[in-house]
N, C-alpha and C. Protein backbone atom coordinates (compact mmCIF):
# COMPACT_ATOMS: atom_id res chain seq x y z
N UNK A 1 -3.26 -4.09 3.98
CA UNK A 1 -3.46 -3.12 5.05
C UNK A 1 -2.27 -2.19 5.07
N UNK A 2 -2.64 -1.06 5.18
CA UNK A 2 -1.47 0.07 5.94
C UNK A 2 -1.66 0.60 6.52
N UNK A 3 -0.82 1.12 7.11
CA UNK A 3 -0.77 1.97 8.60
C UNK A 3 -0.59 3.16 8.01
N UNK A 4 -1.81 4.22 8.48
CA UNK A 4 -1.44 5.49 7.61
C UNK A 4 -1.33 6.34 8.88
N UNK A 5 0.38 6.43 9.12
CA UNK A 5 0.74 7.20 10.63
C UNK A 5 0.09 8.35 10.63
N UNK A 6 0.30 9.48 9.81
CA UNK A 6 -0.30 10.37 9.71
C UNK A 6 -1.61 10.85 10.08
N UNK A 7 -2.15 10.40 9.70
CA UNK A 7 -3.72 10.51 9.81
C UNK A 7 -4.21 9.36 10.89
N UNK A 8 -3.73 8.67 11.70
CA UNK A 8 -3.92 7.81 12.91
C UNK A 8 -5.34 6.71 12.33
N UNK A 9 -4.89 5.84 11.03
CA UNK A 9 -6.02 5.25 10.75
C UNK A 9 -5.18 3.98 9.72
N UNK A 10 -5.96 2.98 9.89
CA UNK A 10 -5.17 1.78 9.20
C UNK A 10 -5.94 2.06 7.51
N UNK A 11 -5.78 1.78 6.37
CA UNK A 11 -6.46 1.48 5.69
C UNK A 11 -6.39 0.39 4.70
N UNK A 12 -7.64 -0.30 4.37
CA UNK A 12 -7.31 -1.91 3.51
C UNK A 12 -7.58 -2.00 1.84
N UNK A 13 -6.56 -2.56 0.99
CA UNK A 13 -6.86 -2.42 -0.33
C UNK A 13 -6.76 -3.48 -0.67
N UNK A 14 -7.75 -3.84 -1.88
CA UNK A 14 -7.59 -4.74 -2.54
C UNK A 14 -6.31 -5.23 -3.60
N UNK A 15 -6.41 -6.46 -3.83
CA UNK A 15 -4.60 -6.86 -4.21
C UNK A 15 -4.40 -6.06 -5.98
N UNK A 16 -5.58 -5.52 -5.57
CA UNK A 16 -5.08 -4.31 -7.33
C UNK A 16 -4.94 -2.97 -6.86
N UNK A 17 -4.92 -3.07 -5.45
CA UNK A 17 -4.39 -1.67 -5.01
C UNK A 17 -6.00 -0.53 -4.67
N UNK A 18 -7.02 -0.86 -5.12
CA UNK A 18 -8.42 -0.29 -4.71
C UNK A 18 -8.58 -0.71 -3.11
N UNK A 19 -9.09 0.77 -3.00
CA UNK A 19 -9.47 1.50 -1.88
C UNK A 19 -10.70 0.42 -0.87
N UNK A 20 -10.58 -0.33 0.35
CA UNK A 20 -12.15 -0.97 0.55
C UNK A 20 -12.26 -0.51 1.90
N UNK A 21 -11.49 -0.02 2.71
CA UNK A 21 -12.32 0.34 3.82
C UNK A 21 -11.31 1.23 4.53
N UNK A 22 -11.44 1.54 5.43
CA UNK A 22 -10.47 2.60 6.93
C UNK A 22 -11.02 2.36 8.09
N UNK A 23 -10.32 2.41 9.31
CA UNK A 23 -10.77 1.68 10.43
C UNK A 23 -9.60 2.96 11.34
N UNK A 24 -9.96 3.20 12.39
CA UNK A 24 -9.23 4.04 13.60
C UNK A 24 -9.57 5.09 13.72
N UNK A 25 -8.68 6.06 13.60
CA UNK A 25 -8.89 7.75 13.87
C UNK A 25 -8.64 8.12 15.16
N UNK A 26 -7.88 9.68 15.26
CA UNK A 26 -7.34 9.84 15.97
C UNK A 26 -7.86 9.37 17.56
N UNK A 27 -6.88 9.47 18.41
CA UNK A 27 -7.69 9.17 20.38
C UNK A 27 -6.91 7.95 20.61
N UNK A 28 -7.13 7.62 21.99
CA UNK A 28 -7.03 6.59 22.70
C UNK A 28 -8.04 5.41 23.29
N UNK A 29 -9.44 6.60 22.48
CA UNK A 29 -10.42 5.41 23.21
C UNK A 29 -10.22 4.03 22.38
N UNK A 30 -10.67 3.00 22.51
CA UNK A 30 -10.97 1.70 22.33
C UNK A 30 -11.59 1.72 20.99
N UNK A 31 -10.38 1.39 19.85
CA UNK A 31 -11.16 1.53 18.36
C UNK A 31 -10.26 2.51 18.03
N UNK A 32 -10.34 3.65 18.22
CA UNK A 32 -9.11 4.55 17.97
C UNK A 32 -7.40 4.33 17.94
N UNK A 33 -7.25 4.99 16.81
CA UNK A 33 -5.60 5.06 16.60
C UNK A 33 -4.62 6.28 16.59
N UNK A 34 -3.60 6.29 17.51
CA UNK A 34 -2.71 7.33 17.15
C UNK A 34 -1.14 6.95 16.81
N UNK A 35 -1.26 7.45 15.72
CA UNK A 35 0.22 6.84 15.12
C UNK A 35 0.06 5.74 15.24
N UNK A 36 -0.54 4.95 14.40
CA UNK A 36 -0.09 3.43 14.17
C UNK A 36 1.06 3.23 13.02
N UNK A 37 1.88 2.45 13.37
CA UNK A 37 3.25 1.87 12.88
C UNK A 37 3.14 0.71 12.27
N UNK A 38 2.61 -0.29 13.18
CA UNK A 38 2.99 -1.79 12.14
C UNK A 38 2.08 -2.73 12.19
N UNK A 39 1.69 -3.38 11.33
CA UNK A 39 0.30 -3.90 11.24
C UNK A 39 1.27 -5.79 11.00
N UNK A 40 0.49 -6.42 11.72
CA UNK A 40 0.08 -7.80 10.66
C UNK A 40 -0.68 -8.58 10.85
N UNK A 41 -1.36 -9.55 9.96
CA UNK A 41 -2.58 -10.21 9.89
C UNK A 41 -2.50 -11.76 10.46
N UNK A 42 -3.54 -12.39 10.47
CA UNK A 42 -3.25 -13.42 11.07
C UNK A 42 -4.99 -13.65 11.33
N UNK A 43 -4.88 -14.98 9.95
CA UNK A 43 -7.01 -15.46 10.08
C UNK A 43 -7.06 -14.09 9.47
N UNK A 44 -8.55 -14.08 10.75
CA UNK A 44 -9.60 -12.87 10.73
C UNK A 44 -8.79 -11.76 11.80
N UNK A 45 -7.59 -11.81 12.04
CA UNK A 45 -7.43 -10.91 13.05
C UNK A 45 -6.24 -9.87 12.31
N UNK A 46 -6.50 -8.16 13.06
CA UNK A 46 -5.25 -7.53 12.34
C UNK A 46 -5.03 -6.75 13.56
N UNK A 47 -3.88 -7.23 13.93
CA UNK A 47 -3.02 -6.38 14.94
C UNK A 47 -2.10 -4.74 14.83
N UNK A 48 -2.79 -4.18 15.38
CA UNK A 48 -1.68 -3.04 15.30
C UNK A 48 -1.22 -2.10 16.18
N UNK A 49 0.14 -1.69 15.72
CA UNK A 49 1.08 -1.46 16.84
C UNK A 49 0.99 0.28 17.23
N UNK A 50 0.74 0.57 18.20
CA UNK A 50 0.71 2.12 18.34
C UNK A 50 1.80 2.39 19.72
N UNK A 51 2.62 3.53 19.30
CA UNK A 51 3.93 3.81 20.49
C UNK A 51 3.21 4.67 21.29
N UNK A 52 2.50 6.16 20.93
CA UNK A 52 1.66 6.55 21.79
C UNK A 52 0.93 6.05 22.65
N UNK A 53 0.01 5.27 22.43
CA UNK A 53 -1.21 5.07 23.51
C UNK A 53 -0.45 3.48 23.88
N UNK A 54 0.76 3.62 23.93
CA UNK A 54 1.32 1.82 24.20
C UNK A 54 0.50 0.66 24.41
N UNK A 55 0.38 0.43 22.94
CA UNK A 55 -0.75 -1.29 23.03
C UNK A 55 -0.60 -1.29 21.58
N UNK A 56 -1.39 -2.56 21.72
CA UNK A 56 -1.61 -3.57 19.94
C UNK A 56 -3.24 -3.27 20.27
N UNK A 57 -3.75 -2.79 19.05
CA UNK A 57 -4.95 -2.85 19.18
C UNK A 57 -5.21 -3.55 18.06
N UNK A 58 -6.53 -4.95 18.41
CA UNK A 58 -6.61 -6.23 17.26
C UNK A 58 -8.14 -5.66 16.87
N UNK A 59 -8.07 -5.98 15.47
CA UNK A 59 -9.47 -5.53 14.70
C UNK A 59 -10.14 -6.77 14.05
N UNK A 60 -10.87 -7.17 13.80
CA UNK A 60 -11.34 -7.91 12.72
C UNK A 60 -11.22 -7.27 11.37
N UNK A 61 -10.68 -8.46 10.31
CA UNK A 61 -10.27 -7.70 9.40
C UNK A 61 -11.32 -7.04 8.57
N UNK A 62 -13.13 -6.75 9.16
CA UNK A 62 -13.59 -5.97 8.68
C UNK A 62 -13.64 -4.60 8.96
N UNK A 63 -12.22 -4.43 10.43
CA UNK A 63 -12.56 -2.63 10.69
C UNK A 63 -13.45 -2.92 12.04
N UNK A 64 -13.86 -3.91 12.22
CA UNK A 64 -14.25 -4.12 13.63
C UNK A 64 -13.37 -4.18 14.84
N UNK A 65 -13.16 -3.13 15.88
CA UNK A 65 -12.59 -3.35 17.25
C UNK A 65 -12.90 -4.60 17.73
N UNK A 66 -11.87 -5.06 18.44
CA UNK A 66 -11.97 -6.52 18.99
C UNK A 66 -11.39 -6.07 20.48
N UNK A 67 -10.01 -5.73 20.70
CA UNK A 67 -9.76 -5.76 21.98
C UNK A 67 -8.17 -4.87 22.21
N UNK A 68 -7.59 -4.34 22.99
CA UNK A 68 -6.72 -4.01 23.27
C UNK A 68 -5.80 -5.33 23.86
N UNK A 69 -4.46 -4.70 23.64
CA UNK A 69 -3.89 -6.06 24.20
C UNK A 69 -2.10 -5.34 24.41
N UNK A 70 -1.62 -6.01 25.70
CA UNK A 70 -0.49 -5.41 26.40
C UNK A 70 -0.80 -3.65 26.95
N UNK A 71 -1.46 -3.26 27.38
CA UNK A 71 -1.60 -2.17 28.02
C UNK A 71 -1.03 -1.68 29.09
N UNK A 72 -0.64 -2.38 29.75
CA UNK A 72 0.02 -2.93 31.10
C UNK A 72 1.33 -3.18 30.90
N UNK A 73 2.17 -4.00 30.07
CA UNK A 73 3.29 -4.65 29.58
C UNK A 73 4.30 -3.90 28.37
N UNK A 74 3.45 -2.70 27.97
CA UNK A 74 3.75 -2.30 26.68
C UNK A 74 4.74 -0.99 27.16
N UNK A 75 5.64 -0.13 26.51
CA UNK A 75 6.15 0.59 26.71
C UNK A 75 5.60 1.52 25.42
N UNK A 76 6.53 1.13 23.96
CA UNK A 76 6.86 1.82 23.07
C UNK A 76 6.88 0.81 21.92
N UNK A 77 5.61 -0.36 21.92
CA UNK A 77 5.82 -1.48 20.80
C UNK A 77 5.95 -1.02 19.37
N UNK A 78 6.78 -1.19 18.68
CA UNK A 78 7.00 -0.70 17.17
C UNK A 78 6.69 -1.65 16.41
N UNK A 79 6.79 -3.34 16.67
CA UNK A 79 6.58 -4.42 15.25
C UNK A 79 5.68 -5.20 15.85
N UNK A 80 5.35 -5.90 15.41
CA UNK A 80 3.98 -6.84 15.90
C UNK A 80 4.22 -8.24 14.91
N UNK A 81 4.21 -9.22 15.14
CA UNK A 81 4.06 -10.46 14.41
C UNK A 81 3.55 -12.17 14.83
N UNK A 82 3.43 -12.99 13.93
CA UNK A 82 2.54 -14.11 15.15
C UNK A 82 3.45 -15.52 14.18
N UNK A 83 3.76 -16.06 15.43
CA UNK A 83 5.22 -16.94 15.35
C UNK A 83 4.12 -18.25 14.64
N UNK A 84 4.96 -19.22 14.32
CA UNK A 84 4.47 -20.62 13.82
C UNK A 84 3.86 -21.10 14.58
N UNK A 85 3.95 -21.28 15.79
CA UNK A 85 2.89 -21.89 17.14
C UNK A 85 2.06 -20.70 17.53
N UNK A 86 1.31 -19.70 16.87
CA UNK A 86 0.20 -19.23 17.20
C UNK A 86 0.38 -18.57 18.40
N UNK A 87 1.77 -17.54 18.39
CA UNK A 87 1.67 -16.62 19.74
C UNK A 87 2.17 -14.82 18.95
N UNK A 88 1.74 -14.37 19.81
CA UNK A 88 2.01 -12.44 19.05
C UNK A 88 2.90 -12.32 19.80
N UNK A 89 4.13 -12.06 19.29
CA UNK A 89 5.63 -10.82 19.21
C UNK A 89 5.60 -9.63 19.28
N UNK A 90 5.72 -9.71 20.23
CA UNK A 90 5.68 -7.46 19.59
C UNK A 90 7.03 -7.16 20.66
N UNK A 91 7.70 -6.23 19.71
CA UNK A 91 9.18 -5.74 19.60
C UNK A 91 8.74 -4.36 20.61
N UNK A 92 9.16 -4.19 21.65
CA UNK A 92 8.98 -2.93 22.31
C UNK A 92 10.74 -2.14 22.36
N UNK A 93 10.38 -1.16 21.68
CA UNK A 93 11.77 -0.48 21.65
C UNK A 93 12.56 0.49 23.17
N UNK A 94 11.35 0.47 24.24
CA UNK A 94 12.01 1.38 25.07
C UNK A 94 12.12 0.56 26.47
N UNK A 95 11.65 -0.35 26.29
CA UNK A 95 11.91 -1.65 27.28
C UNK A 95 12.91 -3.03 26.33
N UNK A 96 13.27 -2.90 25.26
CA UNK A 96 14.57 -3.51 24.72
C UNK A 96 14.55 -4.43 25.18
N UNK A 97 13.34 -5.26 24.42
CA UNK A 97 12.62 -6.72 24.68
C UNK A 97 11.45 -6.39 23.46
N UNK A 98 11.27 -8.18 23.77
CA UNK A 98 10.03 -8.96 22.45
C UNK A 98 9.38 -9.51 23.51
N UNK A 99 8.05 -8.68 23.74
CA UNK A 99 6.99 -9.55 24.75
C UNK A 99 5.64 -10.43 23.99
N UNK A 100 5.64 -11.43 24.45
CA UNK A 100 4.63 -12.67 23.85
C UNK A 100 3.41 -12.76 24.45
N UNK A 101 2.53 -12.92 23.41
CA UNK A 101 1.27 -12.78 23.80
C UNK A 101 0.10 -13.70 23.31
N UNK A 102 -0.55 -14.46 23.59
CA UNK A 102 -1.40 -15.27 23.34
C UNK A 102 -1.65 -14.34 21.47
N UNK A 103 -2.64 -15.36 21.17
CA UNK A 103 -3.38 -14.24 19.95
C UNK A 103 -4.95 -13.75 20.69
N UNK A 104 -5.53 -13.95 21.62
CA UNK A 104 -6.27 -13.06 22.17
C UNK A 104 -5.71 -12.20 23.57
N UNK A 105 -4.48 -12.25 23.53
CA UNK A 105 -4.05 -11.00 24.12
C UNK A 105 -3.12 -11.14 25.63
N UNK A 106 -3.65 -12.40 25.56
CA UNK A 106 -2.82 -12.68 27.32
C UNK A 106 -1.36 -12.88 27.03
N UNK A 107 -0.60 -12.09 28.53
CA UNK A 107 0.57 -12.11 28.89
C UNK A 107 0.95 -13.30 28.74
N UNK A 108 2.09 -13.79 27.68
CA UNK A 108 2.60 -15.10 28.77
C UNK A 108 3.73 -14.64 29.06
N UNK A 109 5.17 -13.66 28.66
CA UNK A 109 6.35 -13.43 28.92
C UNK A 109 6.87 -12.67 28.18
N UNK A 110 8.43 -12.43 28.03
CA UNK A 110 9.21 -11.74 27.07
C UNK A 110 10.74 -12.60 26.92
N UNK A 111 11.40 -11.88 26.36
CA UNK A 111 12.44 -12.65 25.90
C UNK A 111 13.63 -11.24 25.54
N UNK A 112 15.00 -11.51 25.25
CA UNK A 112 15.96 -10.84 24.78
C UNK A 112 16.31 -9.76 25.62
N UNK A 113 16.45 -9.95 26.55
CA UNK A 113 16.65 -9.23 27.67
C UNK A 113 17.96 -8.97 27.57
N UNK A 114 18.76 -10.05 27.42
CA UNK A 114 20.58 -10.33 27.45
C UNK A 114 20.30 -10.90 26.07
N UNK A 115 21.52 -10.28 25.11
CA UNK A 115 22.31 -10.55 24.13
C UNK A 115 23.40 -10.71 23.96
N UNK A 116 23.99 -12.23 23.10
CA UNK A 116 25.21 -11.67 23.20
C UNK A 116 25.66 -11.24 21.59
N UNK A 117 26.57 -9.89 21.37
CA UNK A 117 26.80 -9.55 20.59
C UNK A 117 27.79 -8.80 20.48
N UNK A 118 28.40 -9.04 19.22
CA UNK A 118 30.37 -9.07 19.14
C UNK A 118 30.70 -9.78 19.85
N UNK A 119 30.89 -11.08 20.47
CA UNK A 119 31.27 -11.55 21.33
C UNK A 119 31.26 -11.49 23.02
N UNK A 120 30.44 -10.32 23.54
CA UNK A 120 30.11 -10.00 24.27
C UNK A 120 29.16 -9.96 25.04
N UNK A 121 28.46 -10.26 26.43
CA UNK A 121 27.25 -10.17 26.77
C UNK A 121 26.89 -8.32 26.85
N UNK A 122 25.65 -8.12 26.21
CA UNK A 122 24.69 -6.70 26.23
C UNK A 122 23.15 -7.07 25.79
N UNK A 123 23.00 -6.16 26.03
CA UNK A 123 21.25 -6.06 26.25
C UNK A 123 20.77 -6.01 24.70
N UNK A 124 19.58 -6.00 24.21
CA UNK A 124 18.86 -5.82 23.00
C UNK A 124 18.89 -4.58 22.91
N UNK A 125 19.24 -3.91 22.24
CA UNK A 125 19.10 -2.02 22.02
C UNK A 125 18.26 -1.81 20.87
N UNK A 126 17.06 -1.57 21.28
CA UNK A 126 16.39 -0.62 20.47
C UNK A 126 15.54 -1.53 19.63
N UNK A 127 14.66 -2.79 19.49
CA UNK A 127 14.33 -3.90 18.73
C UNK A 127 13.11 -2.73 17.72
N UNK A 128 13.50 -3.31 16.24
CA UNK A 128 13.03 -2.32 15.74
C UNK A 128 11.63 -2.75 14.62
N UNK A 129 12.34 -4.26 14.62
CA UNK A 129 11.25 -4.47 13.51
C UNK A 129 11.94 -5.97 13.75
N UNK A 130 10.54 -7.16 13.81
CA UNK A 130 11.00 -8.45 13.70
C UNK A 130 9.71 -9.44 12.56
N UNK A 131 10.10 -10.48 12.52
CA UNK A 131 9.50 -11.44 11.86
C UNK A 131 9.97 -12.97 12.30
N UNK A 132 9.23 -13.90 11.86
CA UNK A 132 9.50 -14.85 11.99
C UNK A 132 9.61 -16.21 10.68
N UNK A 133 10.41 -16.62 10.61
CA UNK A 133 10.63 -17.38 9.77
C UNK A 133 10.22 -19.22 10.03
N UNK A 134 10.22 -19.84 8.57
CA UNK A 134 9.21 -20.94 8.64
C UNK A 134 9.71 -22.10 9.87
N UNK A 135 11.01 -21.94 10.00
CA UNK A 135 11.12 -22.67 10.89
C UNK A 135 10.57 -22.54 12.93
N UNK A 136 10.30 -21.30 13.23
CA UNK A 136 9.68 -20.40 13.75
C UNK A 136 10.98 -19.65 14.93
N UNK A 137 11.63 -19.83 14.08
CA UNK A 137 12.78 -18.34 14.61
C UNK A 137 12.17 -16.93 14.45
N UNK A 138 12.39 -16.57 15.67
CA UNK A 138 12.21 -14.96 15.52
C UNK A 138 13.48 -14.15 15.08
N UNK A 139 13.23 -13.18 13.98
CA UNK A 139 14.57 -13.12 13.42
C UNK A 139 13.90 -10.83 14.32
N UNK A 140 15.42 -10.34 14.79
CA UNK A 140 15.09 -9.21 15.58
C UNK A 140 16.12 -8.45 14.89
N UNK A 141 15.60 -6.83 14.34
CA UNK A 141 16.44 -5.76 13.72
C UNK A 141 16.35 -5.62 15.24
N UNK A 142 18.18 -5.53 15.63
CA UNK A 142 18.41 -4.41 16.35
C UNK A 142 19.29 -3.29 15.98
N UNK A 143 18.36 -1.87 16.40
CA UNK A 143 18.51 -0.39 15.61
C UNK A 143 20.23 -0.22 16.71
N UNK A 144 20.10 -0.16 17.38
CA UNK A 144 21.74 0.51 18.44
C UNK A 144 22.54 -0.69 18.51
N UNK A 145 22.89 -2.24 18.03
CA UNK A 145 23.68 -2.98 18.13
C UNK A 145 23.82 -3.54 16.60
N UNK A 146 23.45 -2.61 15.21
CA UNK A 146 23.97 -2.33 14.01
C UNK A 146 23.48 -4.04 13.79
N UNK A 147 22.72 -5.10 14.05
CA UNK A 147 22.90 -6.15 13.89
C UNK A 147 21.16 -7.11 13.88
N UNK A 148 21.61 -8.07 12.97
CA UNK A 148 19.96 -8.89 13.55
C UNK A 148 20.24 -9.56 14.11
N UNK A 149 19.16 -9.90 14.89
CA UNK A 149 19.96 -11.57 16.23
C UNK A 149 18.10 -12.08 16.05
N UNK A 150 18.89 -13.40 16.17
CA UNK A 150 17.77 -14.61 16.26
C UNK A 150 17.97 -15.22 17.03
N UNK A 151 16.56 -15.66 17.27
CA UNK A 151 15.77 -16.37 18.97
C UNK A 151 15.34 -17.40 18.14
N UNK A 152 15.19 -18.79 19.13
CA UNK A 152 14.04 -19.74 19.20
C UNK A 152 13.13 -19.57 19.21
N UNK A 153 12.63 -21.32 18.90
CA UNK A 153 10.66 -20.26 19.54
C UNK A 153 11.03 -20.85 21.59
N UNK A 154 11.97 -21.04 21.53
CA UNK A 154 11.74 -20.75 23.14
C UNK A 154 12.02 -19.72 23.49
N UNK A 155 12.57 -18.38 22.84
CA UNK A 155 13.21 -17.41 23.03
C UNK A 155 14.62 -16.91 23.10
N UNK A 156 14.98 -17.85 22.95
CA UNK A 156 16.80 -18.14 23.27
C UNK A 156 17.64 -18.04 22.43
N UNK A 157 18.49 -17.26 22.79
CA UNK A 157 19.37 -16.41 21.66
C UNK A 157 19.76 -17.52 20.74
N UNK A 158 20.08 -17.30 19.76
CA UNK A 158 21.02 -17.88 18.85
C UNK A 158 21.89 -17.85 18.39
N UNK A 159 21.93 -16.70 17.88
CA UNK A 159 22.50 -16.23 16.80
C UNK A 159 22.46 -14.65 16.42
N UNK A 160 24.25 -13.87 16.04
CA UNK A 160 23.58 -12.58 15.16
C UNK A 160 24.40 -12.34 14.50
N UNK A 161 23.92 -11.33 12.93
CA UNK A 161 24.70 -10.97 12.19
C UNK A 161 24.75 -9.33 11.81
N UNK A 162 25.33 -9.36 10.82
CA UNK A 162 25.50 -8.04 10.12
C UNK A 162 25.60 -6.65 11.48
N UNK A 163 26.83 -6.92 12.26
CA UNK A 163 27.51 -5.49 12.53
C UNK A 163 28.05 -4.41 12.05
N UNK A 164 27.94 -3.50 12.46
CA UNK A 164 28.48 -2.57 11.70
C UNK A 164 29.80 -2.39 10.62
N UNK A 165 29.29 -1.93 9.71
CA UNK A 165 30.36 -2.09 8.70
C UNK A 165 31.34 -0.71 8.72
N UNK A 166 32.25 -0.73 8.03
CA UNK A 166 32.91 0.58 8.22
C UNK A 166 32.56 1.45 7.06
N UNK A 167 33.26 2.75 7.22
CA UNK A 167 32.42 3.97 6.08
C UNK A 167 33.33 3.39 4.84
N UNK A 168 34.05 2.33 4.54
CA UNK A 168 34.56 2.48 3.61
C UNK A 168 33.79 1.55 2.25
């Protein structure tokens, strides 16, 4: 699958790179995409992330609308992903938080509110793109604190690395 921002439409290829279907187009109605950003799969389901019309809109991976999800909760979601215990992540960059979501769509919370980083307590700035790893850490690019920081799967900080380096 890709997200073809441009043209406000996901499209799916086969693993030799052939063309099999397109699903969205421009709008906000239900099924429609504008600017979609980040896609990922999970089963039969494909989530994707749009900053405009703020929501994850989930498809069946035949291009079938299924449902909107965070409409209410969403600001400016940029990454989307679904942890080892079967819950959706999505990285909202203008509320500087990772809000969790069932995989059919219900609220349960958010997380990364407070960070600590450089040694310091501050907020998540700017979460830009996350994933989760096998152990089911959420591992979080943050874009304005030069650094990744990792959560539990309870949400709870851990850990962060790679601060800014110098120009030299």
């Amino acid at each position: 699958y890709v997200a073809d921002y441009s043209n406000n439409r996901v499209q799916k290829f086969d693993v030799n790179g052939n063309y099999i279907l397109q699903f969205g187009g421009g709008g906000s109605a239900h099924g429609k995409l504008t600017y979609p950003i980040r896609i990922t799969t999970h089963n039969d389901k494909v989530f994707v992330t749009e900053i405009v019309n703020q929501r994850v809109s989930m498809f069946q991976t035949n291009g079938q609308f299924s449902h909107i999800i965070g409409n209410r909760e969403l600001c400016s979601p940029v990454d989307v992903t679904v942890t080892t215990n079967g819950q959706l992540l999505v990285a909202d960059c203008s509320y500087h938080c990772i809000n969790i979501f069932t995989l059919d769509g219900n609220y349960v919370g958010k997380f990364a509110m407070q960070v600590l980083v450089a040694g310091s307590a501050d907020h998540l700035s700017y979460p830009w793109s996350l994933t989760t790893d096998v152990h089911g850490f959420a591992l979080v690019a943050d874009y304005r604190n030069d650094c990744v920081s990792i959560f539990n799967k309870d949400g709870k900080f851990v850990h962060c690395f790679g601060p800014k380096g110098s120009d030299e």
